[in-house]
Protein backbone atom coordinates (compact mmCIF):
# COMPACT_ATOMS: atom_id res chain seq x y z
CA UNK A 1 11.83 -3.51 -14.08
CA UNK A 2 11.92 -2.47 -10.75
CA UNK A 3 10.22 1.04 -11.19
CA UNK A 4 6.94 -1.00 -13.25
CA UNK A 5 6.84 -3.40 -10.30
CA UNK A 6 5.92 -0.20 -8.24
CA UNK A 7 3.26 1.64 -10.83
CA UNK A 8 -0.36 1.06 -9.57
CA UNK A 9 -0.81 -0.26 -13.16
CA UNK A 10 -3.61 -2.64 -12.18
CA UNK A 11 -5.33 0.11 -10.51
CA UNK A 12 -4.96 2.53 -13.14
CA UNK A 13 -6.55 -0.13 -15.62
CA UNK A 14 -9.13 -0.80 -13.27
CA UNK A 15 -10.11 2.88 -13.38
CA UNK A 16 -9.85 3.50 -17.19
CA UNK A 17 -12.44 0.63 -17.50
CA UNK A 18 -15.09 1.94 -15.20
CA UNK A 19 -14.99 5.05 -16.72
CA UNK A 20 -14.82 3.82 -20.57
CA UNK A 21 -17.75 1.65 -19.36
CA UNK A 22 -19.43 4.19 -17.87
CA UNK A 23 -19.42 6.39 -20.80
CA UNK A 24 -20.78 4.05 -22.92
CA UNK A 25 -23.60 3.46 -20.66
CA UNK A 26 -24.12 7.03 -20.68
CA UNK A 27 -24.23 7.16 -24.89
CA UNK A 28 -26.10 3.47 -24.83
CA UNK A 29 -28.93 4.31 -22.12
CA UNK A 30 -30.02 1.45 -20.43
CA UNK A 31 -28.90 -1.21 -22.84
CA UNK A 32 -25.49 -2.23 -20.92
CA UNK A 33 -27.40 -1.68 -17.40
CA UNK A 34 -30.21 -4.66 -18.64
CA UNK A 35 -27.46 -6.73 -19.97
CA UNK A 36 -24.90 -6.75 -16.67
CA UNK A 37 -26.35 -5.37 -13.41
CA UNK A 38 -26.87 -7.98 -10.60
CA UNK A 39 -30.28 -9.43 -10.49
CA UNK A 40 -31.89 -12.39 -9.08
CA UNK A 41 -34.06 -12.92 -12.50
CA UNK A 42 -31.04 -12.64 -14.64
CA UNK A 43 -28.29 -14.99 -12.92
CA UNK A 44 -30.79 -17.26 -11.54
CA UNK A 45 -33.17 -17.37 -13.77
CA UNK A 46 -31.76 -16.71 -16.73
CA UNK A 47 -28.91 -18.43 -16.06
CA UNK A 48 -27.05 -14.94 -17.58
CA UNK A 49 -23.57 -15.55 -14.79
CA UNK A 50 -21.73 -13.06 -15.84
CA UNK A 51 -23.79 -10.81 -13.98
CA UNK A 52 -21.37 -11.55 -11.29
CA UNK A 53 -18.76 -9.87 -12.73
CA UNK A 54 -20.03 -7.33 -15.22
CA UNK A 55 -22.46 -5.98 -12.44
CA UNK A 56 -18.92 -4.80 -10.52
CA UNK A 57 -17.83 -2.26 -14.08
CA UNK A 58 -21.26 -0.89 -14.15
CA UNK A 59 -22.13 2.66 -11.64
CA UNK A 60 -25.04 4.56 -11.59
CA UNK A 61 -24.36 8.39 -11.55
CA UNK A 62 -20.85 10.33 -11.74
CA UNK A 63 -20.89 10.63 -7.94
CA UNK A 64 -21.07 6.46 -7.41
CA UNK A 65 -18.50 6.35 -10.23
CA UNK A 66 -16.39 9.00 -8.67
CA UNK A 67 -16.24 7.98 -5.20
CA UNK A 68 -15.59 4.61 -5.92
CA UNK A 69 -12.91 5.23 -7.99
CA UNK A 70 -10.92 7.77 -5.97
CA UNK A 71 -10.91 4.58 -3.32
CA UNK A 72 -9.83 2.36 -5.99
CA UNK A 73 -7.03 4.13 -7.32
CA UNK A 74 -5.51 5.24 -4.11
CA UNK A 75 -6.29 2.38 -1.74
CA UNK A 76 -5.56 -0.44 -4.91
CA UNK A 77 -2.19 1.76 -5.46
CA UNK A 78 -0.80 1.50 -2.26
CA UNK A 79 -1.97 -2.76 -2.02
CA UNK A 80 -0.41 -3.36 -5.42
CA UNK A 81 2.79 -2.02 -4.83
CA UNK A 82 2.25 -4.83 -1.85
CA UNK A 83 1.39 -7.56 -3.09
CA UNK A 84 2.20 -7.14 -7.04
CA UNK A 85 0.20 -6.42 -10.53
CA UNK A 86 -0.84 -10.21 -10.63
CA UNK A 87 -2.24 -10.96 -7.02
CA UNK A 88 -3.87 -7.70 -6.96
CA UNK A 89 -5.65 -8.07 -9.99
CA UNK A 90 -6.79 -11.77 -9.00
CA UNK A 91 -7.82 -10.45 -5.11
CA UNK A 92 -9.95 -7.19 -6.63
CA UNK A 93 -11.97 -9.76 -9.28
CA UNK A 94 -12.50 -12.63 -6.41
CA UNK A 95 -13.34 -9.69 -3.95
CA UNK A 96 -16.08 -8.42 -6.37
CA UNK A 97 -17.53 -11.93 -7.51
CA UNK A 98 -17.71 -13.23 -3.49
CA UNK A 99 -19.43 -10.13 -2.60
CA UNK A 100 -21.78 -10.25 -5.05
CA UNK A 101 -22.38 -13.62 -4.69
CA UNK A 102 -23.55 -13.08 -1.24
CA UNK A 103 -25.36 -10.34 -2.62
CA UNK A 104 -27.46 -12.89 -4.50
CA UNK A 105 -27.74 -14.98 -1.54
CA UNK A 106 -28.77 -11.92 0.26
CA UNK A 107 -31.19 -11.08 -2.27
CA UNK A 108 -32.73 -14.80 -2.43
CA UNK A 109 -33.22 -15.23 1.50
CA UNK A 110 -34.70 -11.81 1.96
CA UNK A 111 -37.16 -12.14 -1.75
CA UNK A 112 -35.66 -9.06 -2.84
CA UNK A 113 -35.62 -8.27 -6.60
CA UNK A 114 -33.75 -5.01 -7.01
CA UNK A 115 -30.73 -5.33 -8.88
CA UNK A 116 -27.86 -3.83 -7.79
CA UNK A 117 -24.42 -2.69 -9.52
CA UNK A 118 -20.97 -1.14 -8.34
CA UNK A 119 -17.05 -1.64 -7.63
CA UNK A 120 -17.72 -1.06 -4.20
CA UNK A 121 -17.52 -4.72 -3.02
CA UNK A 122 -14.28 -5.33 -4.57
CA UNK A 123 -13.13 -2.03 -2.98
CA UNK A 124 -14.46 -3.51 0.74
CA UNK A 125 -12.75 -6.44 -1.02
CA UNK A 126 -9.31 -4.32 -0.83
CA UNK A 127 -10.07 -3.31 2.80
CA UNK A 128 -10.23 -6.60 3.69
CA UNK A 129 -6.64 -7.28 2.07
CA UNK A 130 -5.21 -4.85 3.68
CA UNK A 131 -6.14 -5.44 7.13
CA UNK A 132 -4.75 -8.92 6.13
CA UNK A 133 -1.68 -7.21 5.39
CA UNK A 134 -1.18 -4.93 8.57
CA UNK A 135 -2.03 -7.90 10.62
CA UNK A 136 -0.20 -10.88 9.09
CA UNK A 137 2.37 -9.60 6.47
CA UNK A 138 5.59 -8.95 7.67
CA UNK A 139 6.63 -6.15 5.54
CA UNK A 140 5.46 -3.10 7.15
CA UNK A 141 3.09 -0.78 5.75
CA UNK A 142 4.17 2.86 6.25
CA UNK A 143 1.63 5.27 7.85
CA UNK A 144 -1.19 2.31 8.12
CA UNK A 145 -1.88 0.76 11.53
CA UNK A 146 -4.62 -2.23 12.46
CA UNK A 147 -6.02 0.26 14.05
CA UNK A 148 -6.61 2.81 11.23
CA UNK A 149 -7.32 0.39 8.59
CA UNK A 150 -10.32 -1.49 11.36
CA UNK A 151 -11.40 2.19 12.07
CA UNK A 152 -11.76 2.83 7.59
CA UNK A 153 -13.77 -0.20 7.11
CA UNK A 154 -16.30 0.62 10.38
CA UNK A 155 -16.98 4.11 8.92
CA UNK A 156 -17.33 2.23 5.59
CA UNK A 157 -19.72 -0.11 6.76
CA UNK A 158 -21.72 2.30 9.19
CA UNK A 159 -21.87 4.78 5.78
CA UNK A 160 -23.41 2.11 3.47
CA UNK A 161 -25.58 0.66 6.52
CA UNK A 162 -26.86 4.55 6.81
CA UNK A 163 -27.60 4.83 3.60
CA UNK A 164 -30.27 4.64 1.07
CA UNK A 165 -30.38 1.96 -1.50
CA UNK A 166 -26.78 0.40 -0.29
CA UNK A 167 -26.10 -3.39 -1.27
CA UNK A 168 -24.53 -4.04 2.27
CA UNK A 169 -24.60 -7.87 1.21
CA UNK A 170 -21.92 -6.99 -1.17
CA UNK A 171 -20.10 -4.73 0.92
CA UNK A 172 -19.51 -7.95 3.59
CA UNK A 173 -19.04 -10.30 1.10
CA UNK A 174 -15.99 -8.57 -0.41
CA UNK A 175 -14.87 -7.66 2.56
CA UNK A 176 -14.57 -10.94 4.37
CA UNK A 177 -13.59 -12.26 0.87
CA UNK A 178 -10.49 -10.07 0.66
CA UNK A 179 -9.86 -10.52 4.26
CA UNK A 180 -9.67 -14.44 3.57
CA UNK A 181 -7.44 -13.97 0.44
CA UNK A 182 -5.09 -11.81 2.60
CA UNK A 183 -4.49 -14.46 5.40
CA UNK A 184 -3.87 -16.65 2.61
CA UNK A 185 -0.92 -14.55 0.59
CA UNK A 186 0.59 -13.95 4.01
CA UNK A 187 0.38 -17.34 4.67
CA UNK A 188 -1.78 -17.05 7.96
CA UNK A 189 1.72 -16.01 9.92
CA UNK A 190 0.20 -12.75 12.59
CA UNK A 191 3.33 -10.76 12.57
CA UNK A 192 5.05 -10.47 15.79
CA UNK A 193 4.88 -6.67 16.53
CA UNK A 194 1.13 -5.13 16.01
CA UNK A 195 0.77 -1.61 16.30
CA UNK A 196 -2.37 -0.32 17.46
């Protein structure tokens, strides 16, 4: 039981399903890009919600796809074996729902109408959790430092704030989101030693 408890099962779930998803949407054209992206017409005015969620399976080309699943895998492997199959799986889905919904709220303030699709703010959504982890857990994570994990996310964030047609909203939203759900699994206890 113990050896399961440290497969990145989750993870490895989580990856299948992007790329499953992403093949149909290859085969189907745009028919499963209409029906689950993230737009402002469809959850707001259409009242179509599970935009919120779907919009996190969906990816655009093989290099969005690829590079957000390399973080996934590797980053999610490393958190689940930390936190467990259960709480991972509930932090990546929360992570990806909050940022999107401040995507929309984004979207809304600013009058934009582009939708917008991805894993990427459930993966900021991880980054979050795991500075969580290195700050307030008091199991300690080998190789990963406050320091290294604050210096991953500002790269992150400087990346998709450099670049062209980035939801940033998302980004921040899954970030803070998973940085929230991580003070709350530890319990909001800062460990006593912090390594920087």
């Amino acid at each position: 039981m113990s050896g399961i408890k440290g497969l990145p099962i989750v993870s490895g779930i989580l990856v299948a399903i992007n790329v499953i998803v992403f093949l149909l949407c290859t085969f189907s054209g745009n028919l499963l890009y209409n029906m689950g992206e993230l737009s402002v017409g469809g959850v707001v005015a259409g009242k179509e919600f599970w935009r919120i969620a779907t919009a996190m399976f969906l990816h655009g080309d093989i290099n969005h796809l690829f590079n957000n699943m390399v973080l996934l895998f590797f980053m999610g492997a490393m958190i689940e074996k930390e936190v467990g199959h259960i709480k991972y799986a509930i932090c990546f889905f929360l992570s990806g729902i909050g940022g999107n919904l401040l995507s929309l709220m984004y979207k809304i303030l600013m009058g934009e109408m582009a939708a917008s699709l991805g894993a990427s703010g459930a993966i900021f959504g991880l980054d979050g959790l795991l500075l969580a982890l290195v700050l307030f857990s008091k199991r300690k994570i080998e190789n990963v430092t406050p320091a290294r994990v604050v210096l991953m996310i500002a790269l992150s964030l400087y990346s998709g704030f450099t670049g062209a047609n980035i939801d940033n909203a998302a980004h921040v939203g899954g970030l803070l989101t998973g940085l929230l759900l991580g003070i709350l699994l530890c319990g909001g206890r800062r460990r006593e030693t912090v390594e920087f």
